[in-house]
Protein backbone atom coordinates (compact mmCIF):
# COMPACT_ATOMS: atom_id res chain seq x y z
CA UNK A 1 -4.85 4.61 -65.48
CA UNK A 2 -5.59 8.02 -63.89
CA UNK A 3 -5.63 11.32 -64.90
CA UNK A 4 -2.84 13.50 -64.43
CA UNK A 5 -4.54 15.92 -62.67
CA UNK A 6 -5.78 13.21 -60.14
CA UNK A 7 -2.20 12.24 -59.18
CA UNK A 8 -0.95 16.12 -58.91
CA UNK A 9 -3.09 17.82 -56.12
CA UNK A 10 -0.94 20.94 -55.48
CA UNK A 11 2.46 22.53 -55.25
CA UNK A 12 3.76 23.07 -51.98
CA UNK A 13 4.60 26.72 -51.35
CA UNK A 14 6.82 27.34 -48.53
CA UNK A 15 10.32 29.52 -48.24
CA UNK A 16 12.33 26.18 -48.62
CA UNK A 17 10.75 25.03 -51.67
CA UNK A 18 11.07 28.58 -53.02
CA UNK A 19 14.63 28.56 -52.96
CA UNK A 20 15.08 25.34 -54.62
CA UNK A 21 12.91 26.85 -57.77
CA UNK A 22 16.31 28.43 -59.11
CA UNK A 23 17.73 25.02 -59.29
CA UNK A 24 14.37 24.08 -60.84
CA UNK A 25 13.30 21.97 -58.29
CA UNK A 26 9.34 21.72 -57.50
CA UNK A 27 7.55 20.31 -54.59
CA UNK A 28 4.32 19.12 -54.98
CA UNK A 29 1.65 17.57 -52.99
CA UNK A 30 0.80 14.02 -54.35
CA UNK A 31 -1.88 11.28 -54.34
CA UNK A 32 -0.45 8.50 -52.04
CA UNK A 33 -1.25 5.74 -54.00
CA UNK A 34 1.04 7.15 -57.09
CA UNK A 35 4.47 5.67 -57.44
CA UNK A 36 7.48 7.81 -59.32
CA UNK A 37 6.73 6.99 -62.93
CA UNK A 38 3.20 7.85 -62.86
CA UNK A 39 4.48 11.49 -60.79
CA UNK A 40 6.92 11.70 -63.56
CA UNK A 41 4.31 11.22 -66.50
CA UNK A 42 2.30 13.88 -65.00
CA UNK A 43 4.63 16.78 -64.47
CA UNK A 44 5.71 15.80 -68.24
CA UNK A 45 2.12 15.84 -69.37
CA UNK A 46 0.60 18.58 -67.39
CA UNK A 47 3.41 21.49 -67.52
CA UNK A 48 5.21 20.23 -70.66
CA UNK A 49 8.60 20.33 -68.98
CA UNK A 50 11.50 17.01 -68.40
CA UNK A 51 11.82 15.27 -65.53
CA UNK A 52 15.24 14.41 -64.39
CA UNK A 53 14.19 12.40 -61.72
CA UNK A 54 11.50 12.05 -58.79
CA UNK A 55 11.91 11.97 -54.97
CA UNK A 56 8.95 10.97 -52.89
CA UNK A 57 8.30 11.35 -49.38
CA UNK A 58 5.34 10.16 -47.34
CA UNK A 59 4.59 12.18 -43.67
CA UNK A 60 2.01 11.05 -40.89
CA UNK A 61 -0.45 13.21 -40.20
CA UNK A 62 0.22 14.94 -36.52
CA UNK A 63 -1.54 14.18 -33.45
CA UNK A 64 -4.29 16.50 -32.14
CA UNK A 65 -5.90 16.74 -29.39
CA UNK A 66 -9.58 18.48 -28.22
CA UNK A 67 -9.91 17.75 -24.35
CA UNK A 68 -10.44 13.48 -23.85
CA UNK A 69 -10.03 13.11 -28.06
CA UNK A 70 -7.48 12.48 -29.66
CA UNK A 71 -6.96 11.96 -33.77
CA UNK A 72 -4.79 12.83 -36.93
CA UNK A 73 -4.74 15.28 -39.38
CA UNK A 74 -4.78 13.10 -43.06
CA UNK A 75 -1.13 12.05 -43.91
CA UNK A 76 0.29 13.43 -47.58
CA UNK A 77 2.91 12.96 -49.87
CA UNK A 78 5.14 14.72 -51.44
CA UNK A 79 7.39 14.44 -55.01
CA UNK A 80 10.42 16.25 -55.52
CA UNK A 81 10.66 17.22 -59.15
CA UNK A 82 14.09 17.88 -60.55
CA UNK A 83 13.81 19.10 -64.04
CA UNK A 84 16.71 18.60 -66.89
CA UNK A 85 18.71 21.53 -67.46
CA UNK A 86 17.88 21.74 -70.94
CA UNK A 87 14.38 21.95 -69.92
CA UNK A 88 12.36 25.15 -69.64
CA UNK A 89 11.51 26.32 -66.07
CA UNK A 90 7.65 26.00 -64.85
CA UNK A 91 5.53 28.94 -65.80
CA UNK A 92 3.38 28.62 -62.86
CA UNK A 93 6.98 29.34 -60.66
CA UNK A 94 8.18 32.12 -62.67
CA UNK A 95 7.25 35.28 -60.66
CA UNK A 96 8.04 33.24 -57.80
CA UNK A 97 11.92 32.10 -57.62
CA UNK A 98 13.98 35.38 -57.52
């Protein structure tokens, strides 16, 4: 099984997923190989907080070019936690969502 911290690599911090912190929704930045319940497990275990449920979303990395070469930038994916209303907010988000 892996660690927690493996399968979490970081939150994504952008305008849109600031807005959605009042709702308490996070974004996060995943490892690719984790499915929901294992994303779930680890918000649960690492920020002590309930997960209402997960949504995942995998993105290809873009195309770049340099002159005749051509390759992509690594592809990520991304969990969107929504936490229970009874559940206390994220401390890491708190001086963030206004």
């Amino acid at each position: 099984m892996k660690s927690a911290y493996d399968i979490i690599i970081r939150p994504v911090l952008t305008e849109k997923s600031y807005a959605t912190i009042a709702e308490k929704k996070y974004v996060f930045v995943v490892d690719k190989r984790a499915n929901k319940i294992e994303i779930r497990q680890a918000v649960e275990q690492v920020f002590g907080v309930k997960v209402e449920s997960v949504n995942t979303l995998r993105t290809d990395g873009k195309l770049k070019r340099q002159g005749r070469t051509q390759g992509r930038t690594p592809e990520i994916k991304k969990a969107y936690v929504t936490l229970k209303k009874d559940s206390k907010p994220i401390e890491f988000f708190e001086g963030m969502a206004q």
